[in-house]
C-alpha atoms as a PDB file:
ATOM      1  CA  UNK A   1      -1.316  73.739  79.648  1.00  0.00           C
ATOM      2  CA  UNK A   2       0.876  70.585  79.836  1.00  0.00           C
ATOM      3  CA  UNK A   3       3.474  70.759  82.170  1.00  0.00           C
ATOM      4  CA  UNK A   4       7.397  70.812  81.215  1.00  0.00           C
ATOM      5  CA  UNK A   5       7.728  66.880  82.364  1.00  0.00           C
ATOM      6  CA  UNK A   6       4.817  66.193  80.520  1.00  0.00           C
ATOM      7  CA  UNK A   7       6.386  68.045  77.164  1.00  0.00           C
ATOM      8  CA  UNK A   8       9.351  66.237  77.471  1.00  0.00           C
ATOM      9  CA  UNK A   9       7.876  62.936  77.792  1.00  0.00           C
ATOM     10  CA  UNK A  10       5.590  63.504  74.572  1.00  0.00           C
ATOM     11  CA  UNK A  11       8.800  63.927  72.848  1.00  0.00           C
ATOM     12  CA  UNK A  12      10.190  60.411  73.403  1.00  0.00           C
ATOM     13  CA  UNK A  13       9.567  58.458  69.941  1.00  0.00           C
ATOM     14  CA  UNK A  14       9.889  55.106  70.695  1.00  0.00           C
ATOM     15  CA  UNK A  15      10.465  53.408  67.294  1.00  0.00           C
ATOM     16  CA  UNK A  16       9.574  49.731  66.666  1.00  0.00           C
ATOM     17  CA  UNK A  17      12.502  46.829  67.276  1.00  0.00           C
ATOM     18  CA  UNK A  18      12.463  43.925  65.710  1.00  0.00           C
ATOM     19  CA  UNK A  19      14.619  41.559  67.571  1.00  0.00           C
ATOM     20  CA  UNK A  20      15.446  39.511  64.641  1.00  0.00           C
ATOM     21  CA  UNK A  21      17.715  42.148  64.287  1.00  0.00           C
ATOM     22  CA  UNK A  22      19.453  42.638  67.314  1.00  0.00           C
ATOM     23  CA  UNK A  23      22.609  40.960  68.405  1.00  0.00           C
ATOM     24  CA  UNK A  24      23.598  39.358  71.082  1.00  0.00           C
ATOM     25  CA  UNK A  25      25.173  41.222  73.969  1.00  0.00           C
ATOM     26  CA  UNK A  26      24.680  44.018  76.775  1.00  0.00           C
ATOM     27  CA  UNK A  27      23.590  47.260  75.438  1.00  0.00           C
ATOM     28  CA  UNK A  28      23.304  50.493  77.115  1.00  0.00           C
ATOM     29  CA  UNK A  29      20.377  53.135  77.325  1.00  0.00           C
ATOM     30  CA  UNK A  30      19.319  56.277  79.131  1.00  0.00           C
ATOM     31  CA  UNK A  31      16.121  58.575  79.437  1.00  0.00           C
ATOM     32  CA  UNK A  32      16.999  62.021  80.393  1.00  0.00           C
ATOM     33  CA  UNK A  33      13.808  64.392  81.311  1.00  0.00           C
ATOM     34  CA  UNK A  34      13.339  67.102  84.207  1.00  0.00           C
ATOM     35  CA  UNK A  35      11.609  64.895  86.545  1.00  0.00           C
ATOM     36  CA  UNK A  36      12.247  61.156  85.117  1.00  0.00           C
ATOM     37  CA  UNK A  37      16.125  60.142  84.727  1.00  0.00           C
ATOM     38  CA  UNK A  38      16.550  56.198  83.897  1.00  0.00           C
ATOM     39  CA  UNK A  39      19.673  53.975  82.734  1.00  0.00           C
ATOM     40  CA  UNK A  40      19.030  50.672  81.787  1.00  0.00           C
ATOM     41  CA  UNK A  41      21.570  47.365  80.613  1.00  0.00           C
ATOM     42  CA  UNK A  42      19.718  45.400  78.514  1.00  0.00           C
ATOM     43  CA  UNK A  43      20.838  41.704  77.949  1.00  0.00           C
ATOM     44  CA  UNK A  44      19.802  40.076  74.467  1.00  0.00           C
ATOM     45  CA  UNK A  45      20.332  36.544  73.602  1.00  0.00           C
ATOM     46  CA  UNK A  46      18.852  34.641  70.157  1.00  0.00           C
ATOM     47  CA  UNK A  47      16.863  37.769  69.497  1.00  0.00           C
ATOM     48  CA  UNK A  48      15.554  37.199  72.854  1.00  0.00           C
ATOM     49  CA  UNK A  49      15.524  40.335  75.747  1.00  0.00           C
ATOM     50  CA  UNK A  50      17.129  38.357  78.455  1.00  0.00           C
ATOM     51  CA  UNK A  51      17.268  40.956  81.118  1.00  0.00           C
ATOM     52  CA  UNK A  52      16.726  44.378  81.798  1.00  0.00           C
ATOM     53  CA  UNK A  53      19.098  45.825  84.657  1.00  0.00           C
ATOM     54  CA  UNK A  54      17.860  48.778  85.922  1.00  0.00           C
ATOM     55  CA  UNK A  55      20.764  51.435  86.811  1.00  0.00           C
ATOM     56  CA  UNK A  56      19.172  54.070  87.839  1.00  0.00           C
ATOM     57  CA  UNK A  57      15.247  55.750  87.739  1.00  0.00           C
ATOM     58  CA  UNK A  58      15.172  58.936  89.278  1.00  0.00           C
ATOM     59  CA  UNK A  59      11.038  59.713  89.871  1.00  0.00           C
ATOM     60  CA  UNK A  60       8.835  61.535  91.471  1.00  0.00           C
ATOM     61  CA  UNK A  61       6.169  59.288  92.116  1.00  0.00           C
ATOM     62  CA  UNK A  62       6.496  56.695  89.290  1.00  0.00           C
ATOM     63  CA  UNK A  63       8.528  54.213  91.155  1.00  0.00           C
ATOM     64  CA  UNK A  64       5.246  51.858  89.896  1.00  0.00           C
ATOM     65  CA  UNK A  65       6.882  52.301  86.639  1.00  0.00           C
ATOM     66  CA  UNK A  66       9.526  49.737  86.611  1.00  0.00           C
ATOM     67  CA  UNK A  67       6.751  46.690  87.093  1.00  0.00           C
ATOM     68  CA  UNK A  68       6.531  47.220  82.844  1.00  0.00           C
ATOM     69  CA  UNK A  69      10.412  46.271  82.784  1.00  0.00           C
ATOM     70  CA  UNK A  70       9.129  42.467  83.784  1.00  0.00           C
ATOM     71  CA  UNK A  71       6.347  42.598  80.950  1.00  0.00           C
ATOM     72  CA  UNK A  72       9.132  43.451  78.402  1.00  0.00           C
ATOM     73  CA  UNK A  73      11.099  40.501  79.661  1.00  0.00           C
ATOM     74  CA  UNK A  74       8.206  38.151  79.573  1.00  0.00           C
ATOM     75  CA  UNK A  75       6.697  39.436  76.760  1.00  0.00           C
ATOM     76  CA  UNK A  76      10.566  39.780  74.730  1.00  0.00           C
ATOM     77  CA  UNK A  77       8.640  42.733  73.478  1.00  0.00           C
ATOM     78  CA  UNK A  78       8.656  46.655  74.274  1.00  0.00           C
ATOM     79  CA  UNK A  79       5.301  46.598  73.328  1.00  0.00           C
ATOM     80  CA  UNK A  80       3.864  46.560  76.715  1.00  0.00           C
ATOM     81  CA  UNK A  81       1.040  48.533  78.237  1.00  0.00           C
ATOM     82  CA  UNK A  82       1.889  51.706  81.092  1.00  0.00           C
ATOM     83  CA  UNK A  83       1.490  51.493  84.286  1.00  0.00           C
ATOM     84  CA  UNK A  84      -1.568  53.539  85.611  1.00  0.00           C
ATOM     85  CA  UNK A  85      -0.566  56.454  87.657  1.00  0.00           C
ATOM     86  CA  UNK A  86       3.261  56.150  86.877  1.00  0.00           C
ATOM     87  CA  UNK A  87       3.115  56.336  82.993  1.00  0.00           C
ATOM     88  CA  UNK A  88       5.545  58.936  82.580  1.00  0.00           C
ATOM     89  CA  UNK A  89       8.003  56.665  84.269  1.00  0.00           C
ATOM     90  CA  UNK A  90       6.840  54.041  81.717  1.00  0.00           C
ATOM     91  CA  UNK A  91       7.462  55.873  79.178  1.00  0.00           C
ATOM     92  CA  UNK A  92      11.101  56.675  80.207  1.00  0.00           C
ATOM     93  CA  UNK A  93      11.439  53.093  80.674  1.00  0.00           C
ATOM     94  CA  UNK A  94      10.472  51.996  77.070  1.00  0.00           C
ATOM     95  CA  UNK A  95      12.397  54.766  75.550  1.00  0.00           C
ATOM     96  CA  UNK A  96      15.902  53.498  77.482  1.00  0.00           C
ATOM     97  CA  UNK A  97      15.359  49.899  76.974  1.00  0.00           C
ATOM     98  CA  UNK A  98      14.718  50.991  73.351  1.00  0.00           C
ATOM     99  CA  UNK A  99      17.619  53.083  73.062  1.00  0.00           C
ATOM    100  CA  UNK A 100      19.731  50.163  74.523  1.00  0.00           C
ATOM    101  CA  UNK A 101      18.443  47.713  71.770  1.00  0.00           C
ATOM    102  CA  UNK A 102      19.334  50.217  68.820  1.00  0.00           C
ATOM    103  CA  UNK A 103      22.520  50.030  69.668  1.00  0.00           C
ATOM    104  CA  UNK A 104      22.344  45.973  69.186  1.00  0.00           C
ATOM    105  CA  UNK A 105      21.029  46.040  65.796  1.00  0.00           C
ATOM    106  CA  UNK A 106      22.907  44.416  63.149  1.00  0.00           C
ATOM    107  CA  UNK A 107      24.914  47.257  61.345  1.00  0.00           C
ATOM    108  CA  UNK A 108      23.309  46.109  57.600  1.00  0.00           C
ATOM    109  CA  UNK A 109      19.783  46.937  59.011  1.00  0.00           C
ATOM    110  CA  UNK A 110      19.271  51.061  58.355  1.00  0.00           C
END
């Protein structure tokens, strides 16, 4: 039986951004589970992530986790792989960078 953390986690849907369609500026996201809190700033110039500031990540042992916040920046994607042995922490990750983003897209995009 999966655990509680592990529940919670499958429930993150982490849509697809296109960054086209984000503005510029600082947006704000969070990831709120039982074992895996995480509040991100993310900084987007010319459709481009410019940085990720990490806030907060409360983990157990996931601390591994943020290493995927340097692939999104590189990679100006969200598409990036998990980190091995901390992907519940990834996962938060993703989900509050990609929370952050919505918030940046253009309001004639549905």
């Amino acid at each position: 039986m999966a655990s509680k953390q592990e529940k919670e986690i499958a429930l993150l849907k982490i849509e697809p951004i296109n960054l086209i369609y984000v503005e510029d500026g600082i947006y704000y996201g969070e990831t709120d589970t039982t074992f895996v809190k995480v509040k991100v700033n993310v900084e987007v110039r010319d459709h481009k992530i410019i940085k990720i500031e990490l806030l907060e990540h409360q983990n157990g042992f996931g601390k591994n986790g943020e290493s995927v916040i340097s692939e999104m920046e590189k990679n100006n994607s969200i598409d990036v792989s998990n980190v091995s042995g901390a992907t519940n922490s990834s996962i938060a990750i993703w989900y509050a960078v990609a929370e952050a983003l919505k918030k940046g897209l253009r309001s004639d995009i549905e």
